[in-house]
PDB file of N, CA and C in Angstrom:
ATOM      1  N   UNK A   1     -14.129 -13.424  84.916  1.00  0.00           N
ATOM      2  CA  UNK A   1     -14.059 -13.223  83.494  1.00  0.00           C
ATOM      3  C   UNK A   1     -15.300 -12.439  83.087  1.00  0.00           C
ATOM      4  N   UNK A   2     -14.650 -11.560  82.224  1.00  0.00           N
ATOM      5  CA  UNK A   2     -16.359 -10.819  81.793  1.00  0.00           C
ATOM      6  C   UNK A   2     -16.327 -10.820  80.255  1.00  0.00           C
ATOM      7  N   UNK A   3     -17.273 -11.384  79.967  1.00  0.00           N
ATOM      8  CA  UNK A   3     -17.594 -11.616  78.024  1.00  0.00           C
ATOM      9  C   UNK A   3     -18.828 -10.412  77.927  1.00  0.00           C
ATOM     10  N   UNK A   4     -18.633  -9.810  76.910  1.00  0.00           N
ATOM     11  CA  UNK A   4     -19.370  -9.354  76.046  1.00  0.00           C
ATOM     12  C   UNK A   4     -19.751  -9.918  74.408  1.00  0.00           C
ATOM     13  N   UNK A   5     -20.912  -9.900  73.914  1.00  0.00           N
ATOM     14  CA  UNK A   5     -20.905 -10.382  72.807  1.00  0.00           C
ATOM     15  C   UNK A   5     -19.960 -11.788  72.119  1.00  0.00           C
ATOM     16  N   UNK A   6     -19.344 -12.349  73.257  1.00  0.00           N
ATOM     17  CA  UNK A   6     -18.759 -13.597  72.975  1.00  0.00           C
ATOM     18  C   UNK A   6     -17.456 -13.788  72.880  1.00  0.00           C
ATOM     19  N   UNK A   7     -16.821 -12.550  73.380  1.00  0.00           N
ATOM     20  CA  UNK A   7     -15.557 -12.012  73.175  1.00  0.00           C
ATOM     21  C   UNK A   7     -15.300 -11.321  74.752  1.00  0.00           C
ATOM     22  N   UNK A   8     -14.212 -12.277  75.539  1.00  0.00           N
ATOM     23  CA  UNK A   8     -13.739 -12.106  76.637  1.00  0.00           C
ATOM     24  C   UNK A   8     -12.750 -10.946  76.629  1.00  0.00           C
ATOM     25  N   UNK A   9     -14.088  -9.947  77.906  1.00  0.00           N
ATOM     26  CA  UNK A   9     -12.839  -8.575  77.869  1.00  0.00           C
ATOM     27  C   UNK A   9     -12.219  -8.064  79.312  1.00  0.00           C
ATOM     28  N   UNK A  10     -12.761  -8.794  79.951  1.00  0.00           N
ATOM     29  CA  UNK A  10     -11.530  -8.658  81.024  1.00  0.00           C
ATOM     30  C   UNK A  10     -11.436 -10.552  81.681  1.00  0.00           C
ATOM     31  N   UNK A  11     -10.061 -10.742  81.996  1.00  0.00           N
ATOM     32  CA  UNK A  11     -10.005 -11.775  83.063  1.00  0.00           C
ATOM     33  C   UNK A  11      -9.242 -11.249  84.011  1.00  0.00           C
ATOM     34  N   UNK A  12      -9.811 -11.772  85.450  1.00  0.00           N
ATOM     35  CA  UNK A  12      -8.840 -12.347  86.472  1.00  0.00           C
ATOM     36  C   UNK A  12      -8.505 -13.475  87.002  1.00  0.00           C
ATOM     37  N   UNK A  13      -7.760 -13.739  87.728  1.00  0.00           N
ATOM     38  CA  UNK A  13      -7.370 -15.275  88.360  1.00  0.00           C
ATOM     39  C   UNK A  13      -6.938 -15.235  89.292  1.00  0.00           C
ATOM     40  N   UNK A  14      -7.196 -15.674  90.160  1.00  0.00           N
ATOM     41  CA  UNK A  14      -7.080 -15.685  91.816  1.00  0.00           C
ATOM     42  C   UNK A  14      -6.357 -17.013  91.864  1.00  0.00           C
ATOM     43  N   UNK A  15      -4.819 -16.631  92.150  1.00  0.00           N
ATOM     44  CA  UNK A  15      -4.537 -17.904  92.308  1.00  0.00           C
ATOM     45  C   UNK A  15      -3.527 -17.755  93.563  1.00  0.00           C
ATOM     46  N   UNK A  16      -3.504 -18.771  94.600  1.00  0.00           N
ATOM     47  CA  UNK A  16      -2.644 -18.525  95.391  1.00  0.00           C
ATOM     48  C   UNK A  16      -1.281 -17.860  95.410  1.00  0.00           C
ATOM     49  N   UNK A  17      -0.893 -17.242  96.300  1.00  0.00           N
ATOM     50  CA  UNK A  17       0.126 -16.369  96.215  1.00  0.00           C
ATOM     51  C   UNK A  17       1.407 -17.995  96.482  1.00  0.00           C
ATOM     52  N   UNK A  18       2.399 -17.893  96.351  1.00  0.00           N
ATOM     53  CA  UNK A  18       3.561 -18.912  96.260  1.00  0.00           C
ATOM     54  C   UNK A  18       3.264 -20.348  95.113  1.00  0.00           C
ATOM     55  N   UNK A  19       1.510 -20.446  94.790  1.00  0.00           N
ATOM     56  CA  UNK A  19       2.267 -21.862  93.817  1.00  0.00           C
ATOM     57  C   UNK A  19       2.259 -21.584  92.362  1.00  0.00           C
ATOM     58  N   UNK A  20       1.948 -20.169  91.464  1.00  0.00           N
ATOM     59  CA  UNK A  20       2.587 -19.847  90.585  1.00  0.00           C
ATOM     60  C   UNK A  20       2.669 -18.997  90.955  1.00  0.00           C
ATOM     61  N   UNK A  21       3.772 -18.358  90.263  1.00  0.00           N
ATOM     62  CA  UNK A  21       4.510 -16.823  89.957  1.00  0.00           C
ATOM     63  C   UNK A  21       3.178 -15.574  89.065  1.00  0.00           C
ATOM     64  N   UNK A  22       3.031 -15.034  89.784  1.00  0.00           N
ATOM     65  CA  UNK A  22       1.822 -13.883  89.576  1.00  0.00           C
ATOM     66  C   UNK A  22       2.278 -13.354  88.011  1.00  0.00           C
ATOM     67  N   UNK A  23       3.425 -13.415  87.795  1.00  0.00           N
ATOM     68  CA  UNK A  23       3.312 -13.380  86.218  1.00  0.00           C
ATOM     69  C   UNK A  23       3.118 -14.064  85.239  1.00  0.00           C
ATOM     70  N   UNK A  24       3.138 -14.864  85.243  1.00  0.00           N
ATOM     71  CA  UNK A  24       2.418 -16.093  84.787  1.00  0.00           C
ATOM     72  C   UNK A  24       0.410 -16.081  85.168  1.00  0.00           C
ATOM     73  N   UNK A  25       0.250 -15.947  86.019  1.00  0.00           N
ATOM     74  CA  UNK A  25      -1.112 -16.071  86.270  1.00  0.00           C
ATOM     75  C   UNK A  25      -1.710 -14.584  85.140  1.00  0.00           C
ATOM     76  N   UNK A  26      -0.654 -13.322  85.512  1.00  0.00           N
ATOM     77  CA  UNK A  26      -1.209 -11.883  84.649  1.00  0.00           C
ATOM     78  C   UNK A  26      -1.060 -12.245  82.983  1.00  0.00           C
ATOM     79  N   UNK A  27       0.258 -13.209  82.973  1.00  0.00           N
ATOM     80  CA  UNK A  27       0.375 -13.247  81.140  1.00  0.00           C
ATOM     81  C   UNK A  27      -1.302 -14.023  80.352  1.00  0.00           C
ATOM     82  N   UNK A  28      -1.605 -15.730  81.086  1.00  0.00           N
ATOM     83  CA  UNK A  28      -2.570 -16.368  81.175  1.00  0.00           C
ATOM     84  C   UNK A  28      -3.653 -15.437  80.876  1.00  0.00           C
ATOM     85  N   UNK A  29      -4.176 -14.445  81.996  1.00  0.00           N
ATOM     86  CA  UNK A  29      -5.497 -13.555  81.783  1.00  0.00           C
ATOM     87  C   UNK A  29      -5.312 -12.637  80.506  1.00  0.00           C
ATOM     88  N   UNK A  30      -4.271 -12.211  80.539  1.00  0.00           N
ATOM     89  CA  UNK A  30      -3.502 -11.034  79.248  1.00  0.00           C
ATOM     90  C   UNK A  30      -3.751 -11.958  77.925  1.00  0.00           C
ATOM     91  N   UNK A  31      -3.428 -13.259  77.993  1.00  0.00           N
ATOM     92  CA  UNK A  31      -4.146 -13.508  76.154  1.00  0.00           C
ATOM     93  C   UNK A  31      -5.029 -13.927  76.169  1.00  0.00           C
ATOM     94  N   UNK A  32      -6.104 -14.478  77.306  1.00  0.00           N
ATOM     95  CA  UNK A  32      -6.906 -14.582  76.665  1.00  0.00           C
ATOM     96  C   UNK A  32      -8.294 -13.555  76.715  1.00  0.00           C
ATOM     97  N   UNK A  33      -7.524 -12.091  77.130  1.00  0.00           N
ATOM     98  CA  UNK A  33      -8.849 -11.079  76.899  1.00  0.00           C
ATOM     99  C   UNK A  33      -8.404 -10.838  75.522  1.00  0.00           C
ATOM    100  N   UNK A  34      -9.391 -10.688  74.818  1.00  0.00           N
ATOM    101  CA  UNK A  34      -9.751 -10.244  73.470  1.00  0.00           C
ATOM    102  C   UNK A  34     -10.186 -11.297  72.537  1.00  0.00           C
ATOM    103  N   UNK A  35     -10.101 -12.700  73.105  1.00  0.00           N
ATOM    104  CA  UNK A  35     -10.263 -13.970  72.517  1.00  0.00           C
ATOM    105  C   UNK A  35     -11.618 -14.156  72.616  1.00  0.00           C
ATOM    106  N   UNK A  36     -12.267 -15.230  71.853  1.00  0.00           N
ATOM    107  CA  UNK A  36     -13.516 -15.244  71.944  1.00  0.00           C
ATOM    108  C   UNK A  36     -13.794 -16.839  72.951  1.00  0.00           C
ATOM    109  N   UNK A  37     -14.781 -16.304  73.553  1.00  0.00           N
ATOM    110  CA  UNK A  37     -15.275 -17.166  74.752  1.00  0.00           C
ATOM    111  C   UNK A  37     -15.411 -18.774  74.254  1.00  0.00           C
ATOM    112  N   UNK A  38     -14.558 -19.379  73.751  1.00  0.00           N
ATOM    113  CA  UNK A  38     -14.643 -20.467  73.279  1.00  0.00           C
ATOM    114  C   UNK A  38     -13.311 -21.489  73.556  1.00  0.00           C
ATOM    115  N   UNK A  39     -13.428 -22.977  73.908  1.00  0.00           N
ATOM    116  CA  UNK A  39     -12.952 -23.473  74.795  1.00  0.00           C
ATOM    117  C   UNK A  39     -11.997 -23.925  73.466  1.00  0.00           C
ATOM    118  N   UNK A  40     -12.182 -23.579  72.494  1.00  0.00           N
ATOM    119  CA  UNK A  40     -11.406 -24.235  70.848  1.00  0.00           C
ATOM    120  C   UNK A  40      -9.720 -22.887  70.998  1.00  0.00           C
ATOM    121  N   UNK A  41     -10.199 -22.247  70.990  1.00  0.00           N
ATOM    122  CA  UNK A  41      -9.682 -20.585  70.784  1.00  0.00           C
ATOM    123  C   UNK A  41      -9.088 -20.090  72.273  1.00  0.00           C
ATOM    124  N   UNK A  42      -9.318 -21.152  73.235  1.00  0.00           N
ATOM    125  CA  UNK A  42      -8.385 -20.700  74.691  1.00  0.00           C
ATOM    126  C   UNK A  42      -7.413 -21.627  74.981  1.00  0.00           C
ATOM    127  N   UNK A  43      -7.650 -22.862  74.158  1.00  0.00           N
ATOM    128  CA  UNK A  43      -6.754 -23.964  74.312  1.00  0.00           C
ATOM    129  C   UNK A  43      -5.689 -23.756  73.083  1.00  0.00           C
ATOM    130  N   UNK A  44      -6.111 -22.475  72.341  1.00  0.00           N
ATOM    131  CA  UNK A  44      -4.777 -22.658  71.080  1.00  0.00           C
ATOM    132  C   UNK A  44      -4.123 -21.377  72.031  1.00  0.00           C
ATOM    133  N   UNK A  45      -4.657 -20.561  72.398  1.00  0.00           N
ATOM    134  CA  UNK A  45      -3.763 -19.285  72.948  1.00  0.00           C
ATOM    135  C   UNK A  45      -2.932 -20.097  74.479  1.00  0.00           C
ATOM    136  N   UNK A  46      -3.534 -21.011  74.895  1.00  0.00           N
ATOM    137  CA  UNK A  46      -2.906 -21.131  75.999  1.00  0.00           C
ATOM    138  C   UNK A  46      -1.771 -22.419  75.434  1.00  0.00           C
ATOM    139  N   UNK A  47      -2.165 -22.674  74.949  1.00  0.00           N
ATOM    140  CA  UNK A  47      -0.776 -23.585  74.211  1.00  0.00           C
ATOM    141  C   UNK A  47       0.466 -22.803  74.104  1.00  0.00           C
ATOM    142  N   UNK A  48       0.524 -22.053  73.402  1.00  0.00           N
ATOM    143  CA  UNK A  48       1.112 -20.705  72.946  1.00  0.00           C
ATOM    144  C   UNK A  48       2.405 -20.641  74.084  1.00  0.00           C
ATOM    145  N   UNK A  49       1.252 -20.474  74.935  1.00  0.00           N
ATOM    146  CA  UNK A  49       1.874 -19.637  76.227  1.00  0.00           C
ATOM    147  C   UNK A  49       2.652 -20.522  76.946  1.00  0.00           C
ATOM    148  N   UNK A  50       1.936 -22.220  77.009  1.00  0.00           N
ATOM    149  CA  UNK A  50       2.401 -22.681  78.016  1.00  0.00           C
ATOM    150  C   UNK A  50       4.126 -23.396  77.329  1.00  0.00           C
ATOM    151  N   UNK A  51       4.322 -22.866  75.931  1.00  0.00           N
ATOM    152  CA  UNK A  51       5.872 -23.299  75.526  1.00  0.00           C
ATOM    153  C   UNK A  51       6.969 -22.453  75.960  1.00  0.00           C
ATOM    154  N   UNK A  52       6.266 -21.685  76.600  1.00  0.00           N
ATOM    155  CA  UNK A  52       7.553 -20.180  77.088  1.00  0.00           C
ATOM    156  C   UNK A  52       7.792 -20.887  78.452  1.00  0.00           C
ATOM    157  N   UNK A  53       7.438 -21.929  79.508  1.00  0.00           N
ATOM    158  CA  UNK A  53       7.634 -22.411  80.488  1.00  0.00           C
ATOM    159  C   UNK A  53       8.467 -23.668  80.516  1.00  0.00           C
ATOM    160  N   UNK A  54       8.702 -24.202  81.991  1.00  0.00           N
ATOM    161  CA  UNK A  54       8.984 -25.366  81.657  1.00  0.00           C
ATOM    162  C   UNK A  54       9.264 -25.532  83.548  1.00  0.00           C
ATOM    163  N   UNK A  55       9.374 -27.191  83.342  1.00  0.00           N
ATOM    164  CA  UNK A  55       9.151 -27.341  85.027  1.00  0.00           C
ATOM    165  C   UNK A  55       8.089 -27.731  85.517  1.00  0.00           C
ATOM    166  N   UNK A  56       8.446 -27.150  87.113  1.00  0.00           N
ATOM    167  CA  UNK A  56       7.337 -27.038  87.845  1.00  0.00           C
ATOM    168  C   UNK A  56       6.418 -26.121  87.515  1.00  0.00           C
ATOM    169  N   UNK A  57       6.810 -25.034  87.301  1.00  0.00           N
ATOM    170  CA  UNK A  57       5.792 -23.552  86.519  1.00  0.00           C
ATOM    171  C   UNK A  57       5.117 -24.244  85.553  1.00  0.00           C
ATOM    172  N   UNK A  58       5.431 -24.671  84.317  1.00  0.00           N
ATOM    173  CA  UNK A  58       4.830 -25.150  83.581  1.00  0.00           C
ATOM    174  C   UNK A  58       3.647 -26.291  83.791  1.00  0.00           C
ATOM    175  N   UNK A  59       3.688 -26.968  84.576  1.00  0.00           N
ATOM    176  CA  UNK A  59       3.010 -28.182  85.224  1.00  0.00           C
ATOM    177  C   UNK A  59       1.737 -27.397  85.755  1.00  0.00           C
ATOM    178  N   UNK A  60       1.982 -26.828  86.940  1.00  0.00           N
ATOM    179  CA  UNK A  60       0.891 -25.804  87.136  1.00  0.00           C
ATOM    180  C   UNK A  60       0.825 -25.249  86.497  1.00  0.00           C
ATOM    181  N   UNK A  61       0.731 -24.376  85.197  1.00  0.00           N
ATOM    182  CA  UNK A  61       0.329 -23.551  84.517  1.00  0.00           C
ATOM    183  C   UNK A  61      -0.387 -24.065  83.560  1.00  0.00           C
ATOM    184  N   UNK A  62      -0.081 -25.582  83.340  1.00  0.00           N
ATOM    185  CA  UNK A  62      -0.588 -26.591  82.573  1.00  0.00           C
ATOM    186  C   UNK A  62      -2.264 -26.836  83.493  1.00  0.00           C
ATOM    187  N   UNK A  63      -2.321 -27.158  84.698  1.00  0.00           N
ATOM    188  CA  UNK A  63      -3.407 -27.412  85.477  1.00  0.00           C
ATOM    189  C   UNK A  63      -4.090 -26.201  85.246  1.00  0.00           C
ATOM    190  N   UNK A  64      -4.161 -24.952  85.732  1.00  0.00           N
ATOM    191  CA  UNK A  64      -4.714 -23.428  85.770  1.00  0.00           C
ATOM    192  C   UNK A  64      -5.609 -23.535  84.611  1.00  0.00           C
ATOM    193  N   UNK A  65      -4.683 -23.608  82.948  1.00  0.00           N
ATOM    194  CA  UNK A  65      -5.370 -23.790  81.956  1.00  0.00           C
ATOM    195  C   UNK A  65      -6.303 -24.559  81.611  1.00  0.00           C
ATOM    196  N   UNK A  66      -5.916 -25.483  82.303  1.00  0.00           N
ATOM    197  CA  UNK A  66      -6.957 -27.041  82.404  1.00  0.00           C
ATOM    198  C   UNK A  66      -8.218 -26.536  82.540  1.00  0.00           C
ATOM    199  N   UNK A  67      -8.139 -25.687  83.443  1.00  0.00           N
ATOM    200  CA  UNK A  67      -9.347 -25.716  84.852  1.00  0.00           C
ATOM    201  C   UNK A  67     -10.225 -24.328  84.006  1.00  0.00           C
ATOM    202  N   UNK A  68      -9.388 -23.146  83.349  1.00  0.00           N
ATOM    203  CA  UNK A  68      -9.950 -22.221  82.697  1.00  0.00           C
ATOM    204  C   UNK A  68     -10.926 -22.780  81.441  1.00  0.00           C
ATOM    205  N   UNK A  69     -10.282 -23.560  80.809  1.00  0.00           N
ATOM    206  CA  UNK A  69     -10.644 -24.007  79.231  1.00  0.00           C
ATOM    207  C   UNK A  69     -12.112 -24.951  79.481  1.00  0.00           C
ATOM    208  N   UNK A  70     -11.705 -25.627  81.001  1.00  0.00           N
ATOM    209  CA  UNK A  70     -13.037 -26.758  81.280  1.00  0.00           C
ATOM    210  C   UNK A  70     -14.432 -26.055  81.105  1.00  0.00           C
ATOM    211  N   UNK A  71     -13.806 -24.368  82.258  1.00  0.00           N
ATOM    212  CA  UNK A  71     -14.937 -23.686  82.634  1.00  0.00           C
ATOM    213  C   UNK A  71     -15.976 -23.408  81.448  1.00  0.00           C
ATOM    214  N   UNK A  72     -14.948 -23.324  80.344  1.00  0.00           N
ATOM    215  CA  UNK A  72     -15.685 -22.806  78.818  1.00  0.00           C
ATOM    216  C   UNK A  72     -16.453 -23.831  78.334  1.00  0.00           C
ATOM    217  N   UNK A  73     -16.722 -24.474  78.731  1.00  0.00           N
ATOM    218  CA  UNK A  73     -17.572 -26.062  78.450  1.00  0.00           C
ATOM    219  C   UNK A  73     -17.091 -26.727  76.978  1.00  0.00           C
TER     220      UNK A  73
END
């Protein structure tokens, strides 16, 4: 992840190839560049996101976010 001025402008995510679907991992990084580096403001965009899922995808995609939003302290 790279922040400038407090405002995340690029992400990536390295996530194993087979336990989510790489589009899902690209949508995840895709909202939250332009968001501001704050763990308030990644947990409303990733909410968002994680209602377009459901399942197993969703479950992990639910963890991923977990683990992103923690990083933001």
């Amino acid at each position: 992840m790279e922040v400038k001025n407090g405002v995340i402008e690029s992400c990536e995510l390295d996530v194993p190839a087979g336990w989510l679907p790489q589009r899902l991992s690209g949508e995840l990084s895709g909202v939250l560049v332009g968001e501001r580096f704050c763990r308030h403001r990644a947990a409303a965009v990733v909410t968002a996101l994680l209602r377009t899922e459901s399942g197993e995808p969703q479950d992990r995609l639910l963890n991923l976010c977990d683990a992103v939003v923690s990083v933001m302290g």
